[in-house]
N, C-alpha and C. Protein backbone atom coordinates (compact mmCIF):
# COMPACT_ATOMS: atom_id res chain seq x y z
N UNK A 1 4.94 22.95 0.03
CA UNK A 1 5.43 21.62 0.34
C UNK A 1 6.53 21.74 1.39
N UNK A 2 6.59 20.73 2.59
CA UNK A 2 7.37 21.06 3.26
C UNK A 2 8.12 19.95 3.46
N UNK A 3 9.46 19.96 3.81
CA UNK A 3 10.30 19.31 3.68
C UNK A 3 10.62 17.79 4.32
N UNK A 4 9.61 17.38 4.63
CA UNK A 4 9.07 16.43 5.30
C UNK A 4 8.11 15.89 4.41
N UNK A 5 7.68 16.55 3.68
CA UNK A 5 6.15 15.94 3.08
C UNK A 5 7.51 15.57 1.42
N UNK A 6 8.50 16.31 0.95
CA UNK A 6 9.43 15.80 -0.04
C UNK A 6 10.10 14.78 0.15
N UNK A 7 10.45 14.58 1.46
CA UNK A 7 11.44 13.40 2.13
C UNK A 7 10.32 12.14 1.51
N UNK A 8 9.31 11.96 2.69
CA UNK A 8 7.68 11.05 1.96
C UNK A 8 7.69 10.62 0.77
N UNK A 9 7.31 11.96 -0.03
CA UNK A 9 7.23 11.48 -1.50
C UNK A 9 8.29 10.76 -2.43
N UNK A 10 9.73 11.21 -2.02
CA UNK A 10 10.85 10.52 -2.67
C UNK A 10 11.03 9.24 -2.21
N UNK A 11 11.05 9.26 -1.14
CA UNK A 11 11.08 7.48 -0.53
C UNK A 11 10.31 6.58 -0.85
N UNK A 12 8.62 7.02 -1.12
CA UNK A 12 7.47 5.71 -1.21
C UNK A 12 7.89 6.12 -2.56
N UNK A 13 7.58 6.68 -3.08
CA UNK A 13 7.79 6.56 -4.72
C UNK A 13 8.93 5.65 -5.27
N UNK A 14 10.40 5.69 -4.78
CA UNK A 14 11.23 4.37 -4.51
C UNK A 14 10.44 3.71 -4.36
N UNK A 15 10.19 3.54 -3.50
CA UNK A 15 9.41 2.00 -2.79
C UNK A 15 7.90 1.40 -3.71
N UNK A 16 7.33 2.00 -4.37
CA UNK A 16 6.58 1.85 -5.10
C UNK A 16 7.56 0.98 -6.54
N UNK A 17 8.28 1.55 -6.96
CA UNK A 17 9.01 1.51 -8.02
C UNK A 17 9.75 0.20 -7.46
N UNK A 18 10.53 0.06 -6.45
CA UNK A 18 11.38 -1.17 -6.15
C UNK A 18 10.17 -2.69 -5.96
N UNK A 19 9.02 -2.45 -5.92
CA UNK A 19 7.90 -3.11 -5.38
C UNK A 19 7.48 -3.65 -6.47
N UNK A 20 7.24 -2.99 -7.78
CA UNK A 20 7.16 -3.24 -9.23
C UNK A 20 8.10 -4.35 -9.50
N UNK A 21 9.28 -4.12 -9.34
CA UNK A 21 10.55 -4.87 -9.68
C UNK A 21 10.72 -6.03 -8.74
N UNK A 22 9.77 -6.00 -8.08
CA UNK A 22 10.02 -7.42 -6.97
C UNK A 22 11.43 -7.11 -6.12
N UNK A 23 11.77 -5.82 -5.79
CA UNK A 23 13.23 -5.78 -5.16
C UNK A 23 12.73 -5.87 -3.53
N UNK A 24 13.23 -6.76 -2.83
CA UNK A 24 12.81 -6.43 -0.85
C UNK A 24 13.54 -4.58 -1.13
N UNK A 25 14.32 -4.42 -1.57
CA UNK A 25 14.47 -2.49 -1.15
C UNK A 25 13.07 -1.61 -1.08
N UNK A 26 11.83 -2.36 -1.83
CA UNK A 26 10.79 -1.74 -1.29
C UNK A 26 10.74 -1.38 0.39
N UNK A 27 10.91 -2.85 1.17
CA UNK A 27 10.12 -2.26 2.21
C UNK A 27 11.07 -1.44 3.11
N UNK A 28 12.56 -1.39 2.55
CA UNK A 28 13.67 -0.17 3.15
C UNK A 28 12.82 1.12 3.29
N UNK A 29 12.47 1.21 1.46
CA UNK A 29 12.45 2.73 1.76
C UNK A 29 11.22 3.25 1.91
N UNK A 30 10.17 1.88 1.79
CA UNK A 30 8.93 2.46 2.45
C UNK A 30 8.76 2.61 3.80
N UNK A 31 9.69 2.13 4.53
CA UNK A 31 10.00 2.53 6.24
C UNK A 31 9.76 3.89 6.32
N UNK A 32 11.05 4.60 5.53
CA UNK A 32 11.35 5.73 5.62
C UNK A 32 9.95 6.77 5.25
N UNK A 33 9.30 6.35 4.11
CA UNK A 33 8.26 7.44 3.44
C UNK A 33 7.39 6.79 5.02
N UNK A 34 7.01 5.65 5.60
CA UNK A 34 6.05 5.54 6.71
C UNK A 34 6.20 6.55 7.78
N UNK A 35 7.52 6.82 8.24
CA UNK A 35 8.06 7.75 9.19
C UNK A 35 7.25 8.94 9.08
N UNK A 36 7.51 9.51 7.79
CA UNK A 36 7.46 10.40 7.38
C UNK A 36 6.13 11.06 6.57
N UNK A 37 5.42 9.99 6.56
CA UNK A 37 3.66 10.33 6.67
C UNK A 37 3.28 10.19 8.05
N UNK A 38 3.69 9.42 8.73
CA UNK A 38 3.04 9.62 9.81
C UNK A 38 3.17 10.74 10.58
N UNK A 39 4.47 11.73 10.00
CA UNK A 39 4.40 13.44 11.21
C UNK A 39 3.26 13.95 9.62
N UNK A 40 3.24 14.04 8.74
CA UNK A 40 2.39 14.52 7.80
C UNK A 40 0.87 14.20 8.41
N UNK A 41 0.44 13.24 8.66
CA UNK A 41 -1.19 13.12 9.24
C UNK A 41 -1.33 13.16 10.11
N UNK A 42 0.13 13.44 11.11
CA UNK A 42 -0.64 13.82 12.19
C UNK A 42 -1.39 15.41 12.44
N UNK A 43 -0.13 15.83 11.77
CA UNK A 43 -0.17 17.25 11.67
C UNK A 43 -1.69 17.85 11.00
N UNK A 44 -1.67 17.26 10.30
CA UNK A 44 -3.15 17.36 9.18
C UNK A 44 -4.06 16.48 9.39
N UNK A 45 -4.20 15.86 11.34
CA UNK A 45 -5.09 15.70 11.81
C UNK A 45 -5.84 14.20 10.87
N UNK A 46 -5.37 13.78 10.36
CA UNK A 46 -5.53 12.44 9.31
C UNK A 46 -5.38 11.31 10.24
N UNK A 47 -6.29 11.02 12.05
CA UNK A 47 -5.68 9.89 12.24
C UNK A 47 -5.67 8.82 12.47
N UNK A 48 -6.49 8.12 11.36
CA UNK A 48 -6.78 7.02 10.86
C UNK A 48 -5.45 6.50 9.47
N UNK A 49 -5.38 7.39 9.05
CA UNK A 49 -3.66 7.13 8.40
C UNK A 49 -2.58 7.32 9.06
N UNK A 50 -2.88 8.29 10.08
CA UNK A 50 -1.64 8.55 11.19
C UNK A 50 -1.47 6.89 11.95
N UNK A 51 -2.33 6.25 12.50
CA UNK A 51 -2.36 4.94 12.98
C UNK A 51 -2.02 3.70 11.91
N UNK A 52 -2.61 4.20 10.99
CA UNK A 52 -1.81 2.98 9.72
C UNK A 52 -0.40 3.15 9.28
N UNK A 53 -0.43 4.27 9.73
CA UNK A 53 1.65 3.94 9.36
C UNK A 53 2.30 3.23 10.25
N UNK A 54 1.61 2.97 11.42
CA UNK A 54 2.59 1.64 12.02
C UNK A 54 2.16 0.50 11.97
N UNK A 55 0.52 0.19 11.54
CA UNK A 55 0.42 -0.94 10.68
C UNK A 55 1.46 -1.11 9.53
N UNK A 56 1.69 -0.24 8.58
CA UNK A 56 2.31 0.04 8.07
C UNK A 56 3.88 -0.79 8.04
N UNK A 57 4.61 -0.01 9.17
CA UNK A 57 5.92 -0.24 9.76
C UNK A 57 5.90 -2.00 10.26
N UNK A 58 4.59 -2.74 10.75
CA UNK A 58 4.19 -3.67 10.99
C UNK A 58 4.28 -4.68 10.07
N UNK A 59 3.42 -4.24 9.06
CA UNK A 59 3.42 -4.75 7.82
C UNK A 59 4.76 -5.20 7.16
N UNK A 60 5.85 -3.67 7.17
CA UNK A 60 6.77 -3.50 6.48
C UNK A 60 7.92 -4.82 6.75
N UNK A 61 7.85 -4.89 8.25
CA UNK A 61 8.51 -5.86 9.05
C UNK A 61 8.46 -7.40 8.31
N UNK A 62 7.32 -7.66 8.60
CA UNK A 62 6.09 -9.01 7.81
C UNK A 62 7.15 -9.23 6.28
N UNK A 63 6.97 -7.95 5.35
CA UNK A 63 6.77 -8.24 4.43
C UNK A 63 8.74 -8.25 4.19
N UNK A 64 9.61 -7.78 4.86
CA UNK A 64 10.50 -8.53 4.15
C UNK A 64 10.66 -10.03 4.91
N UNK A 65 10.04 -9.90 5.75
CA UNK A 65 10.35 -11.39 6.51
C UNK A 65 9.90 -12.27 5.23
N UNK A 66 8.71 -12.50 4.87
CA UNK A 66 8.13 -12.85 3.56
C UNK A 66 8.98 -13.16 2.52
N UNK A 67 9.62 -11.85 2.10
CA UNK A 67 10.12 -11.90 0.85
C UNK A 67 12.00 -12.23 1.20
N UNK A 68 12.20 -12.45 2.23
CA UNK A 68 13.60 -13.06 2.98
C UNK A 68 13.08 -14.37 2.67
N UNK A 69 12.15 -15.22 3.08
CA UNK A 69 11.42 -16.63 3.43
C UNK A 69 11.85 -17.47 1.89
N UNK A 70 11.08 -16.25 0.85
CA UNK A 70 11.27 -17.27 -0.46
C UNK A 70 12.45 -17.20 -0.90
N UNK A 71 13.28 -16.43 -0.57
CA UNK A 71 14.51 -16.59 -1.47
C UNK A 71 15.62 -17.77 -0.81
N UNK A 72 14.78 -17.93 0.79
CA UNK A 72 15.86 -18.99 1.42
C UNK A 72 15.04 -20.27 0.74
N UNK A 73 14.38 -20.07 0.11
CA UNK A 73 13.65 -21.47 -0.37
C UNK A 73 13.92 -21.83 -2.14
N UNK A 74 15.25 -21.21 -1.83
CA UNK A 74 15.85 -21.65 -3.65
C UNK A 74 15.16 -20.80 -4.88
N UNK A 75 14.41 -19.48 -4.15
CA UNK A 75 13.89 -18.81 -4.95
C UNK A 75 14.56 -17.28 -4.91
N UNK A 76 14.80 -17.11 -6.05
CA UNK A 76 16.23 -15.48 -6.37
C UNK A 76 14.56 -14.28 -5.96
N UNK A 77 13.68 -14.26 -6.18
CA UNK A 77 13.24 -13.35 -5.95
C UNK A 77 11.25 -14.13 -5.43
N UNK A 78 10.67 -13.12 -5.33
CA UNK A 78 9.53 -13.53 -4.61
C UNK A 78 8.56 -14.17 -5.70
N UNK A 79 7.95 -15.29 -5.56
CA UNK A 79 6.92 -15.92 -6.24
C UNK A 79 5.33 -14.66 -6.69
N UNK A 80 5.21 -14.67 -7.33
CA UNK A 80 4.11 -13.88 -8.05
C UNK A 80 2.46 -15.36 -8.21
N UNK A 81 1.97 -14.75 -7.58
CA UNK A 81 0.60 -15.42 -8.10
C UNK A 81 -0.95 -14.75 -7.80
N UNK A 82 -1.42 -15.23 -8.28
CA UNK A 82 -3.32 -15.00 -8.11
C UNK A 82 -3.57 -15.54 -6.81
N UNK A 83 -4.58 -14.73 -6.21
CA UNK A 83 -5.63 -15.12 -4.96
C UNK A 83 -6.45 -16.13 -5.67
N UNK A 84 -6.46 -17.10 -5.14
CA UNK A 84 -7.35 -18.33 -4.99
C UNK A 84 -8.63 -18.24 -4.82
N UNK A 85 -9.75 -18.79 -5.48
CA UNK A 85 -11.37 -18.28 -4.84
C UNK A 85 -11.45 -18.50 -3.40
N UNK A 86 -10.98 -19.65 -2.69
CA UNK A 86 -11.24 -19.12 -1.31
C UNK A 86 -10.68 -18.38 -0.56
N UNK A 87 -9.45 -17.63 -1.25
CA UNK A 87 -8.87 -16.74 -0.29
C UNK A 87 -9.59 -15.12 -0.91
N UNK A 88 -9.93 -14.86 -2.00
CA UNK A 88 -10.97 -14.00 -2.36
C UNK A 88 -11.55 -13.83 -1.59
N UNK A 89 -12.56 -15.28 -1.11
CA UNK A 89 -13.88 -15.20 -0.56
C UNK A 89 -13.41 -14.52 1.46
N UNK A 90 -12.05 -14.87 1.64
CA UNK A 90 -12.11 -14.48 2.95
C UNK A 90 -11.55 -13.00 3.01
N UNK A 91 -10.87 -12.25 1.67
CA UNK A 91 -10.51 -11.67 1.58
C UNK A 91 -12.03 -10.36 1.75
N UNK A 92 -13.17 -10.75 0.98
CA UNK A 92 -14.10 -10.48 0.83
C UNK A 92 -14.86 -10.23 2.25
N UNK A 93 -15.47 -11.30 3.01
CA UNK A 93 -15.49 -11.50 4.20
C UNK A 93 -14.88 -10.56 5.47
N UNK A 94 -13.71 -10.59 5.36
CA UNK A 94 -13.11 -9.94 6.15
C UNK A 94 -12.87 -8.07 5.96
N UNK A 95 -13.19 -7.79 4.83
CA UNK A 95 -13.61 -6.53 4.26
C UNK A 95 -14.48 -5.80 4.63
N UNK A 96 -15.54 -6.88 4.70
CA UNK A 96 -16.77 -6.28 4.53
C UNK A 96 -16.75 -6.09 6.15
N UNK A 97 -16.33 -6.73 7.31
CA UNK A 97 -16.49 -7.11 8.67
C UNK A 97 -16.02 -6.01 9.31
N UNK A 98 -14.58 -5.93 8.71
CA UNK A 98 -13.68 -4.32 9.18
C UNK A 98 -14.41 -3.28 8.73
N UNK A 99 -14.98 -2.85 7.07
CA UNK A 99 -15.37 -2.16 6.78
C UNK A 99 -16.60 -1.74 7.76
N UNK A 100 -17.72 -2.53 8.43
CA UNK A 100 -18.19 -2.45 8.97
C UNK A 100 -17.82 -1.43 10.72
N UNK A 101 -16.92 -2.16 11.02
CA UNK A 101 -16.11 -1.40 12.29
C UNK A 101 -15.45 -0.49 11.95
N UNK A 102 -15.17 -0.16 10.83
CA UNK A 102 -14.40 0.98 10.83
C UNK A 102 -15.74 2.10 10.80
N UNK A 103 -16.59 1.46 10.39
CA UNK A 103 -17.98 2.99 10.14
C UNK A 103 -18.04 3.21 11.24
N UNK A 104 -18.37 2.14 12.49
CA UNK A 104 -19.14 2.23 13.63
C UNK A 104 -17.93 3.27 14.10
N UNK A 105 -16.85 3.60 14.19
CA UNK A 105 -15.68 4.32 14.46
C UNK A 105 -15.92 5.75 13.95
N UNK A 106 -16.62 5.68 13.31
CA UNK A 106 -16.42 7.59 12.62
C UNK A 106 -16.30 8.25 13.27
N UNK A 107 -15.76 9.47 13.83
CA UNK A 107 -15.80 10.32 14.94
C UNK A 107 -15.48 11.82 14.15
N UNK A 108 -15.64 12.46 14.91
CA UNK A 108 -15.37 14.13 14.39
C UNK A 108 -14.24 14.37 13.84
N UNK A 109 -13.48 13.19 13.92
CA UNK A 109 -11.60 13.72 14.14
C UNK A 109 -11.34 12.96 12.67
N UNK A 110 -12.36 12.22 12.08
CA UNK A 110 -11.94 11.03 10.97
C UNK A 110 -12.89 11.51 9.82
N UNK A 111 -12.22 11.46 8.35
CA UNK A 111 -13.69 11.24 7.77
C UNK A 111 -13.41 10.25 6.69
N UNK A 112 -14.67 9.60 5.94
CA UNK A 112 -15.12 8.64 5.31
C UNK A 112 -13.84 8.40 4.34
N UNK A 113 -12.75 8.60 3.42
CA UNK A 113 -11.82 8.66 2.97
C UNK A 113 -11.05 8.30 3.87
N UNK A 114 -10.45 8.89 4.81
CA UNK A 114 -9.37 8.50 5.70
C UNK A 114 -9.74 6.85 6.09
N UNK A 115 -10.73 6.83 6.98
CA UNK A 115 -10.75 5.13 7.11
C UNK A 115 -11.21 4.11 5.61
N UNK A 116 -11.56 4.57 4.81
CA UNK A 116 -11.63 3.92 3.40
C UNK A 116 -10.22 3.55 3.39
N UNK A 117 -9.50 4.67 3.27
CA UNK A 117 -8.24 4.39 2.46
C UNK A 117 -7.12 3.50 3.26
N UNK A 118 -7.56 3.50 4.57
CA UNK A 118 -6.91 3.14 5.80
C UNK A 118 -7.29 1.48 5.87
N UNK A 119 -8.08 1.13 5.74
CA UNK A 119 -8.77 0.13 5.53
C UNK A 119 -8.12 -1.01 4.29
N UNK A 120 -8.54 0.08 2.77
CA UNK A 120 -7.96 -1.24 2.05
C UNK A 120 -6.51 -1.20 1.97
N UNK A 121 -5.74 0.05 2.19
CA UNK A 121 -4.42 -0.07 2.59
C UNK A 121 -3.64 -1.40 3.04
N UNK A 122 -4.07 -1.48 4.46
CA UNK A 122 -4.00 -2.34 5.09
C UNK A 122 -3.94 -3.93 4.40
N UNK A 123 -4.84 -3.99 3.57
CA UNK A 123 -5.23 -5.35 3.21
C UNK A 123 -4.31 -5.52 1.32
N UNK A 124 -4.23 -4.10 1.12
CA UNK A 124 -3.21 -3.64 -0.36
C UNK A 124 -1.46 -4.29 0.49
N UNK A 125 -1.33 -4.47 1.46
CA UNK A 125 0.28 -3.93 1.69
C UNK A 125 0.13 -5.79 2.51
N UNK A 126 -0.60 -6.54 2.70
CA UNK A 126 -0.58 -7.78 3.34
C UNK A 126 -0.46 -8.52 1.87
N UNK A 127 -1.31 -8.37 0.45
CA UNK A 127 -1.46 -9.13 -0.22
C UNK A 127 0.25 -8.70 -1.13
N UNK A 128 0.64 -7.59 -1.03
CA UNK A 128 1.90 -7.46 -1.61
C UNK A 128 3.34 -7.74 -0.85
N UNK A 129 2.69 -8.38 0.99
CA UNK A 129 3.71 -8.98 1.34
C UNK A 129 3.86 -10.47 0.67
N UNK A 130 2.71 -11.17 0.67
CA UNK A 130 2.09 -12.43 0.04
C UNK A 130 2.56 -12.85 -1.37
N UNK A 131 3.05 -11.77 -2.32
CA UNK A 131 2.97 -11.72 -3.90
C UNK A 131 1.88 -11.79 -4.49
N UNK A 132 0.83 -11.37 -3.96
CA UNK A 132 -0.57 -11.93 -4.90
C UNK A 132 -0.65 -10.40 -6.07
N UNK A 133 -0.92 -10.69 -7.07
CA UNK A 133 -0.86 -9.55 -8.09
C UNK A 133 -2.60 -8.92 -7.69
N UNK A 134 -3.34 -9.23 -7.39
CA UNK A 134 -4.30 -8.03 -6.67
C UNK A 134 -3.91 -7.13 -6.18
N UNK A 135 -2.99 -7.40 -5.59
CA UNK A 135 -2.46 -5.65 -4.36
C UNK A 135 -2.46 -4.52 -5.34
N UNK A 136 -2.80 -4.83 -6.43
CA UNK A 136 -1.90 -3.92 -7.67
C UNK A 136 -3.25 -2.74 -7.95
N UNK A 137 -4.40 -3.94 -8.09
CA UNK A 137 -5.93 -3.17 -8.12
C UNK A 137 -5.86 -2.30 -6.79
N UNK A 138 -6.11 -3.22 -5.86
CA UNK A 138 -6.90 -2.42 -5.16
C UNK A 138 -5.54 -1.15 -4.51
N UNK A 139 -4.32 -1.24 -4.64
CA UNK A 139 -3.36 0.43 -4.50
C UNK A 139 -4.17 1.25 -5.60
N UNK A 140 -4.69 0.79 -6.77
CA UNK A 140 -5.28 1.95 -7.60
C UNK A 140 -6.31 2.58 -7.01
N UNK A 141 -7.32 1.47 -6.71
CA UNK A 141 -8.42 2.16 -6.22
C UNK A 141 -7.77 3.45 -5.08
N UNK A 142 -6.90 2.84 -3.86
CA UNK A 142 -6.68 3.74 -2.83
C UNK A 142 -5.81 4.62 -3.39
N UNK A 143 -4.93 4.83 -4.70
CA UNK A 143 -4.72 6.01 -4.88
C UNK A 143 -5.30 6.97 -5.70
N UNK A 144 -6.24 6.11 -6.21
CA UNK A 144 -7.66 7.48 -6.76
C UNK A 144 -8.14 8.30 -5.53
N UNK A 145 -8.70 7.47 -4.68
CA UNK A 145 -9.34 8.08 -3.20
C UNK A 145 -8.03 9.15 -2.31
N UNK A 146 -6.71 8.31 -2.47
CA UNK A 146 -6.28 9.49 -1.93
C UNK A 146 -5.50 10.55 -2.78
N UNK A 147 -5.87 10.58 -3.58
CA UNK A 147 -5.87 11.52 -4.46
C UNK A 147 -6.81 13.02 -4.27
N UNK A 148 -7.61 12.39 -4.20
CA UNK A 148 -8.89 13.51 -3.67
C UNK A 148 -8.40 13.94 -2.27
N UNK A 149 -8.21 12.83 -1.69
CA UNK A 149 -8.15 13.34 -0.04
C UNK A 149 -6.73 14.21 0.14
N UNK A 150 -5.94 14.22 -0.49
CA UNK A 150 -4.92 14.69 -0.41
C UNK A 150 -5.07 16.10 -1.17
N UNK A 151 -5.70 16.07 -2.23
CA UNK A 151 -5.85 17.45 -2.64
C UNK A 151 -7.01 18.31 -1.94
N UNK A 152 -8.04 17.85 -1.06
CA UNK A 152 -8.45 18.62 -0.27
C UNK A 152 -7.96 19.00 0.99
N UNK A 153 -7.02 18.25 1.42
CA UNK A 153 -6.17 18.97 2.86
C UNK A 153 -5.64 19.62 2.46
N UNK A 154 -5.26 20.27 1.13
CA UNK A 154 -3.93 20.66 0.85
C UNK A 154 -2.56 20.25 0.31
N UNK A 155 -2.41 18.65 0.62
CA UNK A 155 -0.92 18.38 0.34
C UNK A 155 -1.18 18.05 -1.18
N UNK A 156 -1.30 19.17 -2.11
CA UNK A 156 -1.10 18.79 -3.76
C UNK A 156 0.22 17.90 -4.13
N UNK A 157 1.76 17.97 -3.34
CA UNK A 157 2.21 17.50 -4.01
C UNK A 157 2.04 16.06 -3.82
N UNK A 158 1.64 15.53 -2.77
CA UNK A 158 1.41 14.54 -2.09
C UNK A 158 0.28 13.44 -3.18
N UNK A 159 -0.95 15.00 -3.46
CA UNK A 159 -2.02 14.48 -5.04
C UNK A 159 -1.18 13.92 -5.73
N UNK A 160 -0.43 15.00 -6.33
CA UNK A 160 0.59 14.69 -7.61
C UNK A 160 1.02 13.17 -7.22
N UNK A 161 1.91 12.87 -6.21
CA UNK A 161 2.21 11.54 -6.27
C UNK A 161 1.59 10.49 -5.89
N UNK A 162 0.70 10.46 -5.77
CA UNK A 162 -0.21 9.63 -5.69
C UNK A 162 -0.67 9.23 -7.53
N UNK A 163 -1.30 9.80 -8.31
CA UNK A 163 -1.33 10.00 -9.90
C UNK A 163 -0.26 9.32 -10.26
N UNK A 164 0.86 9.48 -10.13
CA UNK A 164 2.29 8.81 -10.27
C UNK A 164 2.26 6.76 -10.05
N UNK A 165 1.63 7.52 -8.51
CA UNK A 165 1.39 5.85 -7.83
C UNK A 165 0.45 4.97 -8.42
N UNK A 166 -0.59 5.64 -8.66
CA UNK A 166 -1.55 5.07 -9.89
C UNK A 166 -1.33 4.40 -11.07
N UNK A 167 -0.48 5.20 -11.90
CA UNK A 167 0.37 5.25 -13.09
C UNK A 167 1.24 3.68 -13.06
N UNK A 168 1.97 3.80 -11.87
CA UNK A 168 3.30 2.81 -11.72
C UNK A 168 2.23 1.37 -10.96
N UNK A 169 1.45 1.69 -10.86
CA UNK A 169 0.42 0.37 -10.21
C UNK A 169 -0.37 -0.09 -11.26
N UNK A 170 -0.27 0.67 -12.19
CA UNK A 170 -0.82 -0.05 -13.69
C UNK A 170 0.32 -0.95 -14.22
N UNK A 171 1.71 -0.29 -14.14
CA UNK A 171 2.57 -0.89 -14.56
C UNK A 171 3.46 -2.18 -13.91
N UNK A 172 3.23 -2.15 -12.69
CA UNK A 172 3.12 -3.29 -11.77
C UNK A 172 2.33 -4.18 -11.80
N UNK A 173 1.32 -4.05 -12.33
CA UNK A 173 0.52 -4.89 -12.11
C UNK A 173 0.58 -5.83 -13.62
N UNK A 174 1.05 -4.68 -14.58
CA UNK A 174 1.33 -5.49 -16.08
C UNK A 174 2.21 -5.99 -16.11
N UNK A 175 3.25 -5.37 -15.27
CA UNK A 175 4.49 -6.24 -15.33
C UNK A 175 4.63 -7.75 -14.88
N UNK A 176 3.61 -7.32 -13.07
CA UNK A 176 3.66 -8.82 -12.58
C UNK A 176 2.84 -9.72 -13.53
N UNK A 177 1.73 -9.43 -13.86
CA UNK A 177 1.34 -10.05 -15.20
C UNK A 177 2.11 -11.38 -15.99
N UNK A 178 2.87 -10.40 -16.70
CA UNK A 178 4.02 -10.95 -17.44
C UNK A 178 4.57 -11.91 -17.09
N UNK A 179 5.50 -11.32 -15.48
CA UNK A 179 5.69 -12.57 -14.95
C UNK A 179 5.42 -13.60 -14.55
N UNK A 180 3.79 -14.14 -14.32
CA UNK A 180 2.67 -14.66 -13.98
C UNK A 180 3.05 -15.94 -15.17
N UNK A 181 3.03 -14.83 -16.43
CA UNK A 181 2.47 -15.91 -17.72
C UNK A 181 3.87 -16.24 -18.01
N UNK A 182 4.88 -16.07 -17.76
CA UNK A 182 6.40 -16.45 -18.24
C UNK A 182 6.71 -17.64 -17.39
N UNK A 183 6.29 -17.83 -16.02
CA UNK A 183 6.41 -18.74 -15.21
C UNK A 183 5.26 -19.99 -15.32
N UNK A 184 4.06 -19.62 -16.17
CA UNK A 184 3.01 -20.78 -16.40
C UNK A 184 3.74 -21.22 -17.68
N UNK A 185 4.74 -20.89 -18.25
CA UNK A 185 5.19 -21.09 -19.83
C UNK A 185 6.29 -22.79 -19.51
């Protein structure tokens, strides 16, 4: 493990954890773990995640703007809710459209995991700028997948936290839950 790939793991793992808790310090210190995957994939030739960390950083931007927005709106922390069937349905739609372009993209330098994970990433880190408690599924799915992908380049500890991320995205997702049904009360 190199000292760059520890910096990564301590920061998103914060940021995972502050993200649970509805704290904006998520998207602080997921800046920092973004930085800091992105010299990790490049290096390890990953660069379809190497390019999503400044979606990423993009995102990151978005999402405290977002979560700045509701609290100037008489709200102490960010609103929690469900995707709507028609935003499913475009959510769906628009999946399937990228998913599509991202195949036509495969090249020698990418493989089927990297743009998978790159992909619903992307659409995991928009719905958790949003508050929608889905983001919660589909980070599981992408940290099963990069789970694998990470333990075949090599970066085990990187596996390891990912399992972690899994773990705490169950618990995020029960938590936001909670809060879901405390606020329909």
């Amino acid at each position: 493990m190199t000292t760059v790939e520890l910096v990564a793991v301590i920061f998103t793992l914060f940021s995972v954890i502050y993200a649970a808790n509805k704290s904006i310090l998520n998207w602080a210190y997921g800046v920092i773990g973004i930085v800091m995957y992105a010299i990790i994939f490049f290096e390890r030739s990953l660069y379809y995640n190497f390019l999503l960390q400044f979606v990423y950083l993009i995102q990151s931007i978005y999402g405290i703007v977002e979560w700045r927005k509701n609290k100037s709106n008489n709200q102490n922390t960010l609103k929690i809710s469900y995707l709507n069937i028609k935003n499913r349905s475009i959510f769906v739609d628009i999946s399937i459209i990228l998913l599509i372009l991202y195949f036509l993209n495969i090249t020698q330098y990418t493989s089927l995991l990297d743009i998978i994970t790159s992909f619903i990433s992307i659409i995991a880190t928009y719905m958790l700028a949003k508050g929608k408690i889905e983001n919660w599924i589909l980070w599981m799915v992408v940290d099963v997948i990069y789970i694998i992908l990470f333990f075949t380049v090599g970066l085990y500890i990187s596996a390891f936290l990912y399992l972690i991320y899994f773990i705490l995205c169950i618990w995020g997702y029960i938590k936001w839950s909670k809060i879901i049904k405390n606020e329909k009360v």
